[in-house]
Protein backbone atom coordinates (compact mmCIF):
# COMPACT_ATOMS: atom_id res chain seq x y z
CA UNK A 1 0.00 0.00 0.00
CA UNK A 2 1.37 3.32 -1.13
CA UNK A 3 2.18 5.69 2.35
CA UNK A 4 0.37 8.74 2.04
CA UNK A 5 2.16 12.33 1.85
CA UNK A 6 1.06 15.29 3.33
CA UNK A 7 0.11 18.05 0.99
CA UNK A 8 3.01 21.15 0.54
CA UNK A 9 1.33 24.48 0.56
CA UNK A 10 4.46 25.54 -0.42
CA UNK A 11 6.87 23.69 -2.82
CA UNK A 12 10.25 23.70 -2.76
CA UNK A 13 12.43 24.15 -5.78
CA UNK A 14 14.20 21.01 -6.28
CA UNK A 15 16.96 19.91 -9.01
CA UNK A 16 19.59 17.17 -9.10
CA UNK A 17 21.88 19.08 -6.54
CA UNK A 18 19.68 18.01 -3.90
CA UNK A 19 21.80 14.57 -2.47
CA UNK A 20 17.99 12.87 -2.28
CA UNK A 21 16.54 13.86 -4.98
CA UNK A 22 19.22 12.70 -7.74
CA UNK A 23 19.45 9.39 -5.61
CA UNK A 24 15.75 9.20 -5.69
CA UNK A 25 15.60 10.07 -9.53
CA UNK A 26 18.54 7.90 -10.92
CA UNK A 27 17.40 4.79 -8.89
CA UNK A 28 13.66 5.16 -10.08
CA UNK A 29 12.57 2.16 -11.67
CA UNK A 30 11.95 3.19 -15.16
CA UNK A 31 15.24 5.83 -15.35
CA UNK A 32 17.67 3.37 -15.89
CA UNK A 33 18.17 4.80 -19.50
CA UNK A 34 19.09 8.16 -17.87
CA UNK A 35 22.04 6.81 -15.68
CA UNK A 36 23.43 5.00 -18.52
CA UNK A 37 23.17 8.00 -20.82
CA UNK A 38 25.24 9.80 -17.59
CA UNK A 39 27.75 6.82 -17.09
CA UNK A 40 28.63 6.71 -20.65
CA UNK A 41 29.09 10.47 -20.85
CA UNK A 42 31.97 9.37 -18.05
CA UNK A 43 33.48 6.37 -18.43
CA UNK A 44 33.51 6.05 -22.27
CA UNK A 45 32.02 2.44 -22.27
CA UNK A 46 29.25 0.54 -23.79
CA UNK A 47 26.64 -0.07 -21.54
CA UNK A 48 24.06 -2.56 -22.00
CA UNK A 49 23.09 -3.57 -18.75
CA UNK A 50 22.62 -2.12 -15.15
CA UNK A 51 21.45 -3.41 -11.88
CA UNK A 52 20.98 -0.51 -9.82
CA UNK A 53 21.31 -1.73 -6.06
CA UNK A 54 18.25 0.23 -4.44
CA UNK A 55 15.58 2.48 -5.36
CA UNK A 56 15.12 5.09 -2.82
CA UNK A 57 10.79 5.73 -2.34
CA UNK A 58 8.80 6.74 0.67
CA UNK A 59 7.98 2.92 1.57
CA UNK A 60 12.43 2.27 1.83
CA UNK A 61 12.50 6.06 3.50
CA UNK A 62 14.49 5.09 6.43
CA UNK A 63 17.00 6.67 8.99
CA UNK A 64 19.77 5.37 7.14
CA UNK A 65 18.73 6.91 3.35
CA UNK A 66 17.37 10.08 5.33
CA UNK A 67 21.04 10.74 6.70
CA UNK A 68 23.71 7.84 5.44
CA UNK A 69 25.48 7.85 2.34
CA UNK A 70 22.96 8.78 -0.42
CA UNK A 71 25.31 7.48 -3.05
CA UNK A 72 23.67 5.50 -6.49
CA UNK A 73 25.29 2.19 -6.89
CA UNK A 74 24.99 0.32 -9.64
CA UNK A 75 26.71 -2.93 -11.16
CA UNK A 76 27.13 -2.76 -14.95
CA UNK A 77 27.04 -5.80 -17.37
CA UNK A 78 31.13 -6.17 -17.31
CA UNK A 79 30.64 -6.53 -13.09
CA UNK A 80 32.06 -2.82 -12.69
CA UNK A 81 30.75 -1.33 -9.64
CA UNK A 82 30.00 2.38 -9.96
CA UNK A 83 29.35 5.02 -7.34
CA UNK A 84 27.57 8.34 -7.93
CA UNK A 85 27.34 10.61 -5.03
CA UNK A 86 26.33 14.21 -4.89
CA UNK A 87 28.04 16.32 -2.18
CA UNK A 88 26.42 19.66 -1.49
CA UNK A 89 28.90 20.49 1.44
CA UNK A 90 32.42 20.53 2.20
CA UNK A 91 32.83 18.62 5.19
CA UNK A 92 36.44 18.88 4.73
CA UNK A 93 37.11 15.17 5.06
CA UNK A 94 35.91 13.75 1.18
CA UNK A 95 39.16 12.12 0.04
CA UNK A 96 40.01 10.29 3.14
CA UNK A 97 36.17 9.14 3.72
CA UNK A 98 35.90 8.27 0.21
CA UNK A 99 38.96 5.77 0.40
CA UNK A 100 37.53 3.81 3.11
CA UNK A 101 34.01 3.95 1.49
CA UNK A 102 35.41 2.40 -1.64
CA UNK A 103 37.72 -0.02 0.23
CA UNK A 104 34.46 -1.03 1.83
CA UNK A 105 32.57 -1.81 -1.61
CA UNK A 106 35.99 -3.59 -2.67
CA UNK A 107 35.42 -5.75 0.27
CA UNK A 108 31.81 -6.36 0.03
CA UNK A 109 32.08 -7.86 -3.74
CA UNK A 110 35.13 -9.61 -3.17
CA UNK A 111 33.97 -13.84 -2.63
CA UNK A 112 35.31 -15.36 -0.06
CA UNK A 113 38.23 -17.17 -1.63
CA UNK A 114 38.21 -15.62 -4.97
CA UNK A 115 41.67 -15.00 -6.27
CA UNK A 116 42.85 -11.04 -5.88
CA UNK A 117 43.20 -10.55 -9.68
CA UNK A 118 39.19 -11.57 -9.67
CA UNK A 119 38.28 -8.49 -7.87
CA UNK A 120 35.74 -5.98 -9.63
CA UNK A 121 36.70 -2.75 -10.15
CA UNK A 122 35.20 0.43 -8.13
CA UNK A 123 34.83 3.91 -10.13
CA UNK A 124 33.16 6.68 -7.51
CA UNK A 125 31.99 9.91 -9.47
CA UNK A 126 31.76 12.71 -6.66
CA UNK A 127 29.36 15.40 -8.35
CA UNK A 128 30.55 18.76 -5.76
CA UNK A 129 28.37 21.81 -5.49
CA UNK A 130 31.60 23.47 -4.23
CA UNK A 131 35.00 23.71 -5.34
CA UNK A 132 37.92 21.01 -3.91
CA UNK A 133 41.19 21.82 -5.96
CA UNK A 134 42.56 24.60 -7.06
CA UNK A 135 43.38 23.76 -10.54
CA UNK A 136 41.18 25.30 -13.18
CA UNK A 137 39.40 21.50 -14.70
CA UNK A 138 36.28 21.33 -13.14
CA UNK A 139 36.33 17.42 -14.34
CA UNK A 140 39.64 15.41 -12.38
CA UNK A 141 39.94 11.30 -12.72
CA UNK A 142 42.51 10.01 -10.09
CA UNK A 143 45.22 7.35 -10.83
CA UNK A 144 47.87 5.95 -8.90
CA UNK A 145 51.67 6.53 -10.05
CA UNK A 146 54.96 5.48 -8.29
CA UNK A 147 56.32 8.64 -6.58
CA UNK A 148 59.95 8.45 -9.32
CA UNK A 149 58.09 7.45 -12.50
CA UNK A 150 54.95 9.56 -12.47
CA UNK A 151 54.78 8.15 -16.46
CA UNK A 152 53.79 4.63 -14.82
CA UNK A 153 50.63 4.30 -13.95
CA UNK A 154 49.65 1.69 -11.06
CA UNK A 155 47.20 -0.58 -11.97
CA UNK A 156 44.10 -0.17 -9.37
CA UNK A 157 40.90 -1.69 -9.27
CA UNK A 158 39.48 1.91 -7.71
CA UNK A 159 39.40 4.96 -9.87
CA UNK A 160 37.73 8.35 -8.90
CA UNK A 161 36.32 11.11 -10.59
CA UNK A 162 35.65 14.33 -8.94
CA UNK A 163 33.16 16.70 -11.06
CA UNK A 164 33.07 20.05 -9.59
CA UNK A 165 30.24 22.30 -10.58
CA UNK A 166 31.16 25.79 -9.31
CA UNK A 167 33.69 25.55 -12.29
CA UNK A 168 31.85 24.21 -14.38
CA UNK A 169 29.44 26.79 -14.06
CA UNK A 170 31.86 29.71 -14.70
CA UNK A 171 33.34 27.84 -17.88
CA UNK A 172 32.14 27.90 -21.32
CA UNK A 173 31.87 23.93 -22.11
CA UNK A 174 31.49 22.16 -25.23
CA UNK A 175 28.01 21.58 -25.63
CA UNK A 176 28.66 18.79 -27.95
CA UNK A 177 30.21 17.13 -25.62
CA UNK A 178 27.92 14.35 -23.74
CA UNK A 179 29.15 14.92 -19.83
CA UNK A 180 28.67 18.66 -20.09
CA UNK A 181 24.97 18.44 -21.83
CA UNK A 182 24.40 16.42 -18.47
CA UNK A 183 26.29 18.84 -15.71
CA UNK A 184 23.86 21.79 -17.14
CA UNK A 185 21.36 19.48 -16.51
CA UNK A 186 22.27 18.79 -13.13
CA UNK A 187 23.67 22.15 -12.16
CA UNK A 188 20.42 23.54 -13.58
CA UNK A 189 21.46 27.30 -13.58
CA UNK A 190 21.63 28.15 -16.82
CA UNK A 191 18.75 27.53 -19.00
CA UNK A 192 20.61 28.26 -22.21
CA UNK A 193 23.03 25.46 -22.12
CA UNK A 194 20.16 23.31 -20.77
CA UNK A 195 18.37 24.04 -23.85
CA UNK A 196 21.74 23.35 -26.11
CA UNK A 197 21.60 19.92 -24.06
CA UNK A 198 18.14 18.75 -24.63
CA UNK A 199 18.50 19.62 -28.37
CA UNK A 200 22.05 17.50 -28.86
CA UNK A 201 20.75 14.79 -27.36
CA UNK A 202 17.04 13.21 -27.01
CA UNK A 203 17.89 11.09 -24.04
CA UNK A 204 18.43 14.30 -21.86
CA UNK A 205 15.39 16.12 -23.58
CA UNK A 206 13.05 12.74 -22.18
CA UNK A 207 15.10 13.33 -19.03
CA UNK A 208 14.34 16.76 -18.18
CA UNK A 209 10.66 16.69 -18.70
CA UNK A 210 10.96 13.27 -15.95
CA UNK A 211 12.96 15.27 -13.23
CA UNK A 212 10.29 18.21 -13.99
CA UNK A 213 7.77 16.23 -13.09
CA UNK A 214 9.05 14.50 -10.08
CA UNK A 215 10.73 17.22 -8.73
CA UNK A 216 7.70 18.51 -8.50
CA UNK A 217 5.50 15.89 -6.88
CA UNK A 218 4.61 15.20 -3.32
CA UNK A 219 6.83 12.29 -3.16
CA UNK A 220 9.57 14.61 -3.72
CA UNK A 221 8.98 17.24 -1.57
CA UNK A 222 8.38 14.87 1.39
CA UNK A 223 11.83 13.30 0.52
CA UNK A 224 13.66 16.47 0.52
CA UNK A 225 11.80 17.84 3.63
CA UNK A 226 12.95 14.58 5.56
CA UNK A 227 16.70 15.15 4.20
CA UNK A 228 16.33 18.62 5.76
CA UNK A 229 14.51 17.61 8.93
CA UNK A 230 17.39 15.08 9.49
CA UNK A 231 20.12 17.20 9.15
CA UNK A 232 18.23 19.64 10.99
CA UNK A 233 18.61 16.97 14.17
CA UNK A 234 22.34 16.53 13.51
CA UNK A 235 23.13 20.17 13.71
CA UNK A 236 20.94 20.63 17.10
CA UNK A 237 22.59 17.42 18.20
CA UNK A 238 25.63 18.71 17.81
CA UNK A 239 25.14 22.40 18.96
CA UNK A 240 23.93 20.43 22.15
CA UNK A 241 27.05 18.54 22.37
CA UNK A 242 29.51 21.15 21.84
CA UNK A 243 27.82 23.25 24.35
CA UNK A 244 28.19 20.05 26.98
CA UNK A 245 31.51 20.06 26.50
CA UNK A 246 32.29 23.17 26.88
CA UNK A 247 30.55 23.79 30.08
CA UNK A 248 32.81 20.22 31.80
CA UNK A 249 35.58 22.21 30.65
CA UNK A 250 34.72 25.37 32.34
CA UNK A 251 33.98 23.17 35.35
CA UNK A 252 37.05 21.57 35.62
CA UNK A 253 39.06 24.85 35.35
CA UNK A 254 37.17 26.08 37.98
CA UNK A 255 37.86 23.51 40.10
């Protein structure tokens, strides 16, 4: 039985920045042509099948996908595991949290007793509503070199790709170009390059008119209004924390 959602007097404007909502959207049963349309744009493969590993909805609306890791994962027909995650905040601590994370998923696919060379390879795509390096790209893939012979490259089974869209924002992108018809998409700012997007490519045009119309819904507006309400919790819980502690400190100086 579908849960019933309180009617918004008042909606929000959503887009895929929100962490939710592009979690909500890309897992949708139904939109699995969209995140292949976006994976391709990054990872220059041919996709022809994906198993996406949960679709986020108000029945699976639990404490975990109101406040955990609201990442897409998905395992593609050649057993790659892909991560998409959209970070609206720096919380100063991405890189290092996003090495255990993907050790993690290593870990979790890896058969017990299944030879090391078997193991599937991890990509994580970070989508940042903020800017993390300092160089001008606004699109950065990591690889692993040795510290003498930065011309070798390691081989890894975990690649990253960092996608930040502050930058991309203030650049002038190819619109040809597949990835960048998606980011305007995404960033949703400027409705000129969104309109160069949906006319290069018919995948995005079917897209747009699908996040237009969920965005919009009840579903999504209770989803987002959740997200909020939970981190809403953390910051009091916090506050409240911070202020405990600093009041045991003041008593044990006075002491």
């Amino acid at each position: 039985m579908t849960q019933k959602v309180p009617n918004t007097k008042i909606k929000k404007k959503l887009n895929l920045k929100n962490d939710i909502i592009i979690k909500a959207f890309f897992s949708r049963k139904g939109n699995e042509k969209y995140l292949i349309d976006f994976l391709n744009s990054i990872l220059k493969i041919e996709i022809t099948t994906i198993e996406i590993k949960e679709e986020v909805n108000l029945e699976q609306l639990s404490t975990r996908e109101k406040g955990g890791r609201l990442d897409i994962q998905a395992t593609l027909n050649d057993g790659m595991i892909v991560n998409v995650e959209m970070q609206v905040d720096d919380q100063k601590n991405i890189e290092q949290r996003n090495d255990i994370y993907e050790a993690k998923t290593i870990s979790r696919h890896f058969p017990r007793g299944e030879q090391y060379q078997e193991a599937k390879e991890v990509v994580a795509i970070y989508i940042l509503n903020y800017n993390l390096f300092g160089f001008d790209e606004y699109i950065l893939d990591t690889v692993k070199v040795l510290n003498n012979h930065r011309d070798y490259q390691v081989n890894s089974i975990m690649k990253e790709y960092y996608i930040q869209l502050p930058k991309f924002r203030e650049s002038n992108p190819d619109m040809d170009n597949k990835l960048n018809q998606w980011l305007a998409v995404i960033d949703d700012t400027d409705r000129g390059k969104i309109e160069m997007a949906k006319a290069k490519n018919k995948i995005i045009k079917e897209a747009e008119v699908e996040i237009k119309y969920f965005t919009a819904s009840e579903e999504a507006q209770y989803l987002a209004d959740m997200r909020d309400l939970w981190e809403s919790d953390v910051n009091s819980r916090l506050g409240n924390a911070r202020e405990e502690r600093n009041r045991r400190t003041v008593k044990r100086k006075i002491k």
